[in-house]
C-alpha atoms as a PDB file:
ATOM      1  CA  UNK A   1      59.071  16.063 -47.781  1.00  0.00           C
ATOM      2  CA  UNK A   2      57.715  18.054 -44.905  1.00  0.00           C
ATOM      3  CA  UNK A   3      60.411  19.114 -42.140  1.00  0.00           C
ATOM      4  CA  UNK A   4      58.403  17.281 -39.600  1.00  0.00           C
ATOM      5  CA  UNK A   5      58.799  14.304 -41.433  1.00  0.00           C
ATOM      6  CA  UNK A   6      62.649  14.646 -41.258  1.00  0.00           C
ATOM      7  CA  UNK A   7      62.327  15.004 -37.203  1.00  0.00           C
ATOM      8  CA  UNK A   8      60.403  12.165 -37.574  1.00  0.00           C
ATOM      9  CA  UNK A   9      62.653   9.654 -39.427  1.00  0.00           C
ATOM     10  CA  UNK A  10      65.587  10.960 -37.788  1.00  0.00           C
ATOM     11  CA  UNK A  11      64.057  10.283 -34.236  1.00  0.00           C
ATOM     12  CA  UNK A  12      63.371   6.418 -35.126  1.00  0.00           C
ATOM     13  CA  UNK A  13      66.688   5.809 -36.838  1.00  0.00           C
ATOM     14  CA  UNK A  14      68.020   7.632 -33.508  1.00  0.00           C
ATOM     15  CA  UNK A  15      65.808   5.473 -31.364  1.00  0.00           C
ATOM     16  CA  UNK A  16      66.469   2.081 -33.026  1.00  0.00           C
ATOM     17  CA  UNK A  17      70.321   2.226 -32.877  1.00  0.00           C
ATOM     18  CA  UNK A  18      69.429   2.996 -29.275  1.00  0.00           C
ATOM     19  CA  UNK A  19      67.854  -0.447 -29.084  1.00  0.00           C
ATOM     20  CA  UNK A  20      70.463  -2.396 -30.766  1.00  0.00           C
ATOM     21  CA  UNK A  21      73.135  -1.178 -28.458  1.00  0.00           C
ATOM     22  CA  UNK A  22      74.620  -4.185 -25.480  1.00  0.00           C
ATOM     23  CA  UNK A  23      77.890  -3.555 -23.807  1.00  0.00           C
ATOM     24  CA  UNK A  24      78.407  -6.799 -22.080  1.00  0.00           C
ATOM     25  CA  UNK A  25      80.992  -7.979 -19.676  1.00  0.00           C
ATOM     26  CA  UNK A  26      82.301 -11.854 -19.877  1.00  0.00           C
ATOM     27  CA  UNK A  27      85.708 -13.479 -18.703  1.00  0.00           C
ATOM     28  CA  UNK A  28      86.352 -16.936 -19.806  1.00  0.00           C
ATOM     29  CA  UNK A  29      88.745 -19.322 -18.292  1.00  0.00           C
ATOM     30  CA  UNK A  30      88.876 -23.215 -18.057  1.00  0.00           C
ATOM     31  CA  UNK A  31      87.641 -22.694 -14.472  1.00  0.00           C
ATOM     32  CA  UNK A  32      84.755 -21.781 -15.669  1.00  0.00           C
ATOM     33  CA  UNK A  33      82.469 -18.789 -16.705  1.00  0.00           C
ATOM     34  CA  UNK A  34      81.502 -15.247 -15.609  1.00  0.00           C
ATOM     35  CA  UNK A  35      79.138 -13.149 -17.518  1.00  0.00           C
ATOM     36  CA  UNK A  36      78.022 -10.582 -16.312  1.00  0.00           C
ATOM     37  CA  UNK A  37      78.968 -10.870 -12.444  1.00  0.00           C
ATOM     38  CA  UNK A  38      77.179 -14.464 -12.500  1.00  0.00           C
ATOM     39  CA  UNK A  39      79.862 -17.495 -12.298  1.00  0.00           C
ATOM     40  CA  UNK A  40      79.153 -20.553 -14.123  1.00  0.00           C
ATOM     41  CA  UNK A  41      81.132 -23.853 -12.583  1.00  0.00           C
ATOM     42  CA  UNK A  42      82.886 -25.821 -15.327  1.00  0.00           C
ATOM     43  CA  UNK A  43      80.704 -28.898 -15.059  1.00  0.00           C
ATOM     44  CA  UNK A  44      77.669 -29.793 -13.691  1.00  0.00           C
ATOM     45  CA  UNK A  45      75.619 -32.661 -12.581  1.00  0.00           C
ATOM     46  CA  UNK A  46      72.097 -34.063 -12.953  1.00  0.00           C
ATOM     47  CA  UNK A  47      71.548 -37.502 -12.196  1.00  0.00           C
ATOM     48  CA  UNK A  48      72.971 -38.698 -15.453  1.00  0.00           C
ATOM     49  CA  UNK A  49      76.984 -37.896 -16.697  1.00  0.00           C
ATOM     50  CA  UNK A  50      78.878 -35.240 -15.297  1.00  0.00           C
ATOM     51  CA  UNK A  51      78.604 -32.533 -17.931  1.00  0.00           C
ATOM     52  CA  UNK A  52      80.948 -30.007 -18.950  1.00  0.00           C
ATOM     53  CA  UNK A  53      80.368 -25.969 -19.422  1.00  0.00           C
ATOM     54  CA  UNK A  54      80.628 -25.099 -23.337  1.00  0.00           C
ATOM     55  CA  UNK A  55      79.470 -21.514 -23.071  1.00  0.00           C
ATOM     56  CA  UNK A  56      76.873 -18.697 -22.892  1.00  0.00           C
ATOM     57  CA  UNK A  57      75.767 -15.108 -22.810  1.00  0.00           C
ATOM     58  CA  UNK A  58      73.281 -12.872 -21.544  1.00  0.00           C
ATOM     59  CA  UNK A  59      69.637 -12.568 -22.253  1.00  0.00           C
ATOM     60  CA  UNK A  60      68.277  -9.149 -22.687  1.00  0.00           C
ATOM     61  CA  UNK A  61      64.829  -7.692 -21.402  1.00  0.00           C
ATOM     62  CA  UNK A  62      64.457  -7.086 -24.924  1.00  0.00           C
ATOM     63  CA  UNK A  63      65.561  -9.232 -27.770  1.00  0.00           C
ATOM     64  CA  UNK A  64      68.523  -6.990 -28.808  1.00  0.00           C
ATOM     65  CA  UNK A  65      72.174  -7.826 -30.514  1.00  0.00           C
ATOM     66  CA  UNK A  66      75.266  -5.753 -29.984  1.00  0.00           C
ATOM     67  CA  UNK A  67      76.547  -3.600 -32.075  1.00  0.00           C
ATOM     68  CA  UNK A  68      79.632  -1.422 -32.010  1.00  0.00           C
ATOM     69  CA  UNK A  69      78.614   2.453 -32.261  1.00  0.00           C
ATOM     70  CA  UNK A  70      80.456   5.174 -30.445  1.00  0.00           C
ATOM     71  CA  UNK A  71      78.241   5.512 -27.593  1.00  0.00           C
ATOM     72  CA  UNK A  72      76.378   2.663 -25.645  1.00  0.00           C
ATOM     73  CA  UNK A  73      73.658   2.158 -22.976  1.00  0.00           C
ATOM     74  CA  UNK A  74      72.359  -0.407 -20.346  1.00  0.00           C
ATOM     75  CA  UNK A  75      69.925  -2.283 -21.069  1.00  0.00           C
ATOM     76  CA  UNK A  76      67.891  -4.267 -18.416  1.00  0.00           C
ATOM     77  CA  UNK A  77      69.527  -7.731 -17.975  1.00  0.00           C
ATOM     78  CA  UNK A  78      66.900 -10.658 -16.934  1.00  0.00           C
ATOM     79  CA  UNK A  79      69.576 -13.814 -16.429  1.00  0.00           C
ATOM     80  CA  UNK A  80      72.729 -15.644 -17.837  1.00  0.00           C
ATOM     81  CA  UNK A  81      72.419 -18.229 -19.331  1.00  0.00           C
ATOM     82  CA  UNK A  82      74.851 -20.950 -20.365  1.00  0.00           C
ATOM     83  CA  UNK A  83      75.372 -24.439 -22.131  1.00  0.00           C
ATOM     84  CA  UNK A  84      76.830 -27.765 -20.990  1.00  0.00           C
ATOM     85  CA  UNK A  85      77.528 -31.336 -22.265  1.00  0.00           C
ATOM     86  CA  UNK A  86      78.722 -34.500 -21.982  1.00  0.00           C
ATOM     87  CA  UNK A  87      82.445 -34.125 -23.645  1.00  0.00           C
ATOM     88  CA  UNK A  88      82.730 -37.911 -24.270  1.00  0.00           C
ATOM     89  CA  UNK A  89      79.126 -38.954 -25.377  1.00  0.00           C
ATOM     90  CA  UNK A  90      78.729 -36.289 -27.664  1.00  0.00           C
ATOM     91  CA  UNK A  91      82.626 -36.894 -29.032  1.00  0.00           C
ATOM     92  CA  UNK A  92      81.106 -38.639 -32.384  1.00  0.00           C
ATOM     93  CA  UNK A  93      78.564 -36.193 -33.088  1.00  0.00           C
ATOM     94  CA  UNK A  94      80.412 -33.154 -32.604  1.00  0.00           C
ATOM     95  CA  UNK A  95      83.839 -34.375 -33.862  1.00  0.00           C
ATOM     96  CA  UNK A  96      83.829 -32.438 -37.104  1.00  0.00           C
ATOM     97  CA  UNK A  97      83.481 -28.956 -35.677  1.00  0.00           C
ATOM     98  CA  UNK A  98      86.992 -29.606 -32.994  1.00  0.00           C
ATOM     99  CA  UNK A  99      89.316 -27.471 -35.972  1.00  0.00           C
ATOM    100  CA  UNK A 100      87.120 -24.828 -36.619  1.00  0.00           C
ATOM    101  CA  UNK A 101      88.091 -21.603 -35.291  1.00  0.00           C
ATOM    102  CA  UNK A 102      85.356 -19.703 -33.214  1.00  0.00           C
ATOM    103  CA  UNK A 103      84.728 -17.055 -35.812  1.00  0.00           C
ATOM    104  CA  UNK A 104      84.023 -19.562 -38.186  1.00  0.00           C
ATOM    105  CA  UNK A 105      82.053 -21.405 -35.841  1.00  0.00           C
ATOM    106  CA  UNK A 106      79.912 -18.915 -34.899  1.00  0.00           C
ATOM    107  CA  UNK A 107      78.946 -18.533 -38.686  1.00  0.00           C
ATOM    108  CA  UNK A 108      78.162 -22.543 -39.459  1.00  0.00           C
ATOM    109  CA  UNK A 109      74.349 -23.175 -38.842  1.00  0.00           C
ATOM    110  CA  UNK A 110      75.523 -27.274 -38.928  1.00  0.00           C
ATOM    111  CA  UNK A 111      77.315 -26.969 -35.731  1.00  0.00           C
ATOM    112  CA  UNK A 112      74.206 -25.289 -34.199  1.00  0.00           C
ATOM    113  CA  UNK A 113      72.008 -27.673 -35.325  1.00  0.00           C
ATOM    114  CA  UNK A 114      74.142 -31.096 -34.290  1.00  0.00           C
ATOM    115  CA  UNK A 115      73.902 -29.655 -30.744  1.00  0.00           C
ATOM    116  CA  UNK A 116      70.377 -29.144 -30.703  1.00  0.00           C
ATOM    117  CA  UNK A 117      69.496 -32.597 -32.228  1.00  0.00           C
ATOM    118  CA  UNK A 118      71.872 -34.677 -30.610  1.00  0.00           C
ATOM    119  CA  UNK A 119      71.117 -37.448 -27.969  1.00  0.00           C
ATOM    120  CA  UNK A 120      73.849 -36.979 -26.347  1.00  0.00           C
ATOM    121  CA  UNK A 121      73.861 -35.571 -22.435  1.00  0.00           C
ATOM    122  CA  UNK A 122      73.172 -31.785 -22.364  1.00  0.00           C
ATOM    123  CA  UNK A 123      71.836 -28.885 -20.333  1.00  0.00           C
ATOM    124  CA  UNK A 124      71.144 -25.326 -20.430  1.00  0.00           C
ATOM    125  CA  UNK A 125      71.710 -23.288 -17.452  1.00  0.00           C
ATOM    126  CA  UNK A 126      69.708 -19.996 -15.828  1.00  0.00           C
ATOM    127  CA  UNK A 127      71.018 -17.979 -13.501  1.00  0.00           C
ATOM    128  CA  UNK A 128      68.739 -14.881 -12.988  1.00  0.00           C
ATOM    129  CA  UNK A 129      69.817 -11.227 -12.252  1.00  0.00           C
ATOM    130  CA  UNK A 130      66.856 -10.040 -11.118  1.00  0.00           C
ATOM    131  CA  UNK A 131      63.714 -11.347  -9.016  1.00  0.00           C
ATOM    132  CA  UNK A 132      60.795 -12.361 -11.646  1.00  0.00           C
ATOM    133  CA  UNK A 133      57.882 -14.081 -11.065  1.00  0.00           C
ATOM    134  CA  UNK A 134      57.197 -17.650 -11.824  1.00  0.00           C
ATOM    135  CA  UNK A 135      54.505 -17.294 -14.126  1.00  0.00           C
ATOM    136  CA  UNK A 136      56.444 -14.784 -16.221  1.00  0.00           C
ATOM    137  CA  UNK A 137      59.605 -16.859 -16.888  1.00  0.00           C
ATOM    138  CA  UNK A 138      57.061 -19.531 -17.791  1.00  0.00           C
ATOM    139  CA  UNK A 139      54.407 -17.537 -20.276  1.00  0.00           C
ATOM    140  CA  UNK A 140      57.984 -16.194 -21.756  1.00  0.00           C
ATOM    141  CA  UNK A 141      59.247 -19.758 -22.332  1.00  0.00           C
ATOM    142  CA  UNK A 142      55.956 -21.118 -23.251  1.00  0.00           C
ATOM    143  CA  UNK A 143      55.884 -18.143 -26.224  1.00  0.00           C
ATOM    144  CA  UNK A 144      59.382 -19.014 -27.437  1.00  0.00           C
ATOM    145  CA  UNK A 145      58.628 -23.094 -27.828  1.00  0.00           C
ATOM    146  CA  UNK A 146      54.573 -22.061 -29.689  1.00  0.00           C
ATOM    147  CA  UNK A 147      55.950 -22.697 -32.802  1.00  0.00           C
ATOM    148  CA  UNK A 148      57.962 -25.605 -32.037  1.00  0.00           C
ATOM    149  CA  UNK A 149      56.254 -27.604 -30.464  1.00  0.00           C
ATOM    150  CA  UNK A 150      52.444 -29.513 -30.608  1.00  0.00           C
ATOM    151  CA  UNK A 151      49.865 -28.038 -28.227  1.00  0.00           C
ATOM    152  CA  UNK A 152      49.671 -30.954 -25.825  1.00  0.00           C
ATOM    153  CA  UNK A 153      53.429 -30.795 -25.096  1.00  0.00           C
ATOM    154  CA  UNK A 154      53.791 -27.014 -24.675  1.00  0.00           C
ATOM    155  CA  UNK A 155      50.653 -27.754 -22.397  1.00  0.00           C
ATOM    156  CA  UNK A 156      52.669 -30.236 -20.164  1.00  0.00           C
ATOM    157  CA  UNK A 157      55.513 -28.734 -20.262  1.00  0.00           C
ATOM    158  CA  UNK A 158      53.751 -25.152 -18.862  1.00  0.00           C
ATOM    159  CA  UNK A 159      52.470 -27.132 -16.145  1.00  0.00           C
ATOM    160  CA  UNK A 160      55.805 -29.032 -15.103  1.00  0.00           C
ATOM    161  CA  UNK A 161      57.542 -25.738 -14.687  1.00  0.00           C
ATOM    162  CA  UNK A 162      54.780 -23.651 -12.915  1.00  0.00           C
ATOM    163  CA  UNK A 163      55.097 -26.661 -10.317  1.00  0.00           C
ATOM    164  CA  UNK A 164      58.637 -27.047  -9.800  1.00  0.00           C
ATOM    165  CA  UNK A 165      59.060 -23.359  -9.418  1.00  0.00           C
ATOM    166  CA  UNK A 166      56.021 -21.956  -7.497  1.00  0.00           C
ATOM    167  CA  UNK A 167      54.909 -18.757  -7.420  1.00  0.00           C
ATOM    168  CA  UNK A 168      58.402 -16.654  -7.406  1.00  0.00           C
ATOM    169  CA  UNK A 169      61.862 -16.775  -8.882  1.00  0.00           C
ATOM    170  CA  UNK A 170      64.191 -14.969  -6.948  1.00  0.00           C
ATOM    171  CA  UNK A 171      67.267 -13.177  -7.684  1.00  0.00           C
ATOM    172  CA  UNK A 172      70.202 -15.351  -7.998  1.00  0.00           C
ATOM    173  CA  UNK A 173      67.680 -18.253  -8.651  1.00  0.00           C
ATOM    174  CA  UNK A 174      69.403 -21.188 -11.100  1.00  0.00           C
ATOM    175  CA  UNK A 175      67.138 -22.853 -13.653  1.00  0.00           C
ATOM    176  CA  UNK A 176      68.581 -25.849 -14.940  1.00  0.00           C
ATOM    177  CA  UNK A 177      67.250 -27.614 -17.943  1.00  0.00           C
ATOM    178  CA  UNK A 178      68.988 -31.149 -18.618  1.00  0.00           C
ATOM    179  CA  UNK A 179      68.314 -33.529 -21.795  1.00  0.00           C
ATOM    180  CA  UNK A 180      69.164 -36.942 -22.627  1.00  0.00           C
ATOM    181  CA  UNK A 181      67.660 -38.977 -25.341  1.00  0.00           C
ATOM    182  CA  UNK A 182      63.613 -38.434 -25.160  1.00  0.00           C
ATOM    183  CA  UNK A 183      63.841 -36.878 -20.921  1.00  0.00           C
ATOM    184  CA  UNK A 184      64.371 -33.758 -19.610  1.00  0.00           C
ATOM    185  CA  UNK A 185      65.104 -32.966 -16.316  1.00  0.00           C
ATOM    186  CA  UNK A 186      64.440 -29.245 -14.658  1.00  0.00           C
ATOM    187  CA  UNK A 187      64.977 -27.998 -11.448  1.00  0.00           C
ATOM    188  CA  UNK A 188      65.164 -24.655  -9.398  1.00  0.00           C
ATOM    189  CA  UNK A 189      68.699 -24.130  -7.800  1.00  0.00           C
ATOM    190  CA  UNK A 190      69.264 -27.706  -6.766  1.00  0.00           C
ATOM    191  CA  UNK A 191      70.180 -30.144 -10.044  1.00  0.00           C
ATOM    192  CA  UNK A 192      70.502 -33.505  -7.790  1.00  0.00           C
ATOM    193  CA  UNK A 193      66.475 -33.124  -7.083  1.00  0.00           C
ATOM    194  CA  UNK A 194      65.225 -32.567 -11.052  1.00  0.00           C
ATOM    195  CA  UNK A 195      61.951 -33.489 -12.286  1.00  0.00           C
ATOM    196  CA  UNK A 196      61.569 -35.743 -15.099  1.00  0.00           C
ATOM    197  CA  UNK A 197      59.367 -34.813 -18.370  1.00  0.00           C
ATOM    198  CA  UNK A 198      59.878 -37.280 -21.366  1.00  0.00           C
ATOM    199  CA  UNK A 199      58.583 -36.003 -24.251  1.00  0.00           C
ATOM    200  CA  UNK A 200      60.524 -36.446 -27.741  1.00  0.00           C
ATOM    201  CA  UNK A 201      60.191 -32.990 -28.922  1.00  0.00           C
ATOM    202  CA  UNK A 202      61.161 -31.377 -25.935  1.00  0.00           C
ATOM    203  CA  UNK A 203      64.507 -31.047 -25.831  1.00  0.00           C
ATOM    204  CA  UNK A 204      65.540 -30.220 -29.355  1.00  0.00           C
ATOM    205  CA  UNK A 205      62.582 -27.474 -28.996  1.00  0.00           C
ATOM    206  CA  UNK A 206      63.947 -25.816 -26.311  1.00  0.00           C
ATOM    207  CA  UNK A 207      67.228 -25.850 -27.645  1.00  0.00           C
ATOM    208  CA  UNK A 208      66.521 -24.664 -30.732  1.00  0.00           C
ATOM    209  CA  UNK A 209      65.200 -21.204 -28.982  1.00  0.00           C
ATOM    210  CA  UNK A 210      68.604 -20.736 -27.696  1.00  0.00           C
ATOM    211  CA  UNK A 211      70.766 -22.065 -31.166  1.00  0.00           C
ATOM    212  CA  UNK A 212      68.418 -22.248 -33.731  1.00  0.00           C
ATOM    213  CA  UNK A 213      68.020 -19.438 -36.992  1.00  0.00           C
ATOM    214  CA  UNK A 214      66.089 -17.209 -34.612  1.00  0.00           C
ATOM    215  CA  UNK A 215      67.522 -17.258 -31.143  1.00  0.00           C
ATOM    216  CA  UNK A 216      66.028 -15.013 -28.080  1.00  0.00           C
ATOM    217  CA  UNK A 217      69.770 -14.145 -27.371  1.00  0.00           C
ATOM    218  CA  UNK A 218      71.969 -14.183 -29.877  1.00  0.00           C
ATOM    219  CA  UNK A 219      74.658 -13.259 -27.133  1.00  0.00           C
ATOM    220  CA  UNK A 220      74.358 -17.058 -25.821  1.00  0.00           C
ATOM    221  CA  UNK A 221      74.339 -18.381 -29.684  1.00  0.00           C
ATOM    222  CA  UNK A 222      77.473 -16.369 -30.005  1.00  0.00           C
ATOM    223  CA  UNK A 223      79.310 -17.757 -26.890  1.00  0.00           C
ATOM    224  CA  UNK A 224      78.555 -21.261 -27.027  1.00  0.00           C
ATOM    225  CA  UNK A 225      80.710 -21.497 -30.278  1.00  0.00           C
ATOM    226  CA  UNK A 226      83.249 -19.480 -28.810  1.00  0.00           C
ATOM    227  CA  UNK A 227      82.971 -21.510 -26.034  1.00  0.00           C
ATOM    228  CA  UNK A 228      83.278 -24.870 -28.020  1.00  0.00           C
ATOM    229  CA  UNK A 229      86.178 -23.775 -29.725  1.00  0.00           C
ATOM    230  CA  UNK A 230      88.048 -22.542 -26.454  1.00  0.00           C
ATOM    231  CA  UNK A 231      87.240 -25.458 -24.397  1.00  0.00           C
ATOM    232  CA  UNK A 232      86.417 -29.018 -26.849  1.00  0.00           C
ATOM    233  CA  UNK A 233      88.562 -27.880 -29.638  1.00  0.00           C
ATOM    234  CA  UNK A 234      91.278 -30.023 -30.974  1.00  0.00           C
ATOM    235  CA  UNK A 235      93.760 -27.698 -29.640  1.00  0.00           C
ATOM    236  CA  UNK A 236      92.590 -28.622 -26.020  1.00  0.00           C
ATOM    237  CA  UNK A 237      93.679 -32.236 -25.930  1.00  0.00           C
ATOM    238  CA  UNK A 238      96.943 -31.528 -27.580  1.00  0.00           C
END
């Protein structure tokens, strides 16, 4: 092998561990939830049931895990982003999953997926770090739900959200995305004035980007079943 070529591989083994690397900051109480810097309250509201925080994480500028080396750096955060539903009407659906620790939990693709298919009242939760503009939280959205969903309802659902948030999103802007059966609701900073969108696809869709086998932030993933297991467990009610 040519010594160059050793410079070489060493500099992109050097430079991907560099990408992997998050150091995050969370703190978790039954108050509610602060990743971050950026609270979450412990239950929202959006027309429908009150619905309760379950968890969340960060989402990166770039679509990077953590990973525990013995050196870190910061990586551009773009929002928080967390998960909430309705404890009681999704009791029956999420009922097997209330003794499973979180470590286990985090590992069980069947918990994952009963969130993102069920009917039951939900709602995912922005809360941006940094000012971005409207079209780009939109064209990054629309990218993430290509594959999931048909062309005419990735079209309609690109034009709903260009509308309800204009031209800017500004720091410290809240997105809120809530489901229920075949609706969803969205909104910019204000939940009691959402915008309803039925589509059936919708919801489980944009869901899945979050949950699913391939999420954008596998921070979130990771702290909505810690977050189940802290706050719906069967431990909770005892």
């Amino acid at each position: 092998m040519r010594p160059g070529a050793v410079v070489t591989a060493v500099a992109v083994v050097t430079l991907s561990l560099l990408a992997y690397v998050y150091v995050g900051d969370s703190s978790d109480t039954m108050s509610g939830l602060t990743i971050d810097g950026i609270k979450f309250p412990p239950s929202i509201k959006m027309g429908g049931p009150q619905l309760q925080l379950v968890g969340g994480g960060t989402r990166l500028k770039y679509n990077v895990a953590k990973v525990h080396l013995t050196f870190s750096i910061q990586l551009p955060t773009v929002y928080a982003a967390a998960v909430y539903m309705h404890k009681s009407g999704s009791a029956s659906a999420m009922k097997q999953f209330r003794d499973v620790p979180s470590p286990a939990l985090r590992k069980k693709a069947d918990f994952y997926r009963s969130l993102v298919a069920g009917r039951f009242g939900k709602a995912l939760v922005l809360i941006f770090h940094r000012s971005v503009a409207a079209a780009t939280v939109v064209e990054a959205l629309r990218d993430s739900l290509a594959s999931r969903l048909s062309r005419s309802s990735l079209a309609t659902f690109r034009e709903h959200l260009l509308s309800a948030l204009g031209s800017q999103v500004p720091k410290g802007s809240q997105l809120y995305f809530s489901c229920r059966a075949d609706t969803m609701h969205f909104a910019l900073d204000s939940p009691q004035r959402a915008a309803p969108l039925k589509d059936k696809t919708l919801c489980s869709a944009l869901f899945d980007v979050y949950l699913g086998s391939s999420p954008v932030s596998p921070a979130i993933k990771e702290g909505v079943a810690d977050g189940f297991a802290a706050r719906f467990g069967s431990t909770v009610d005892a």
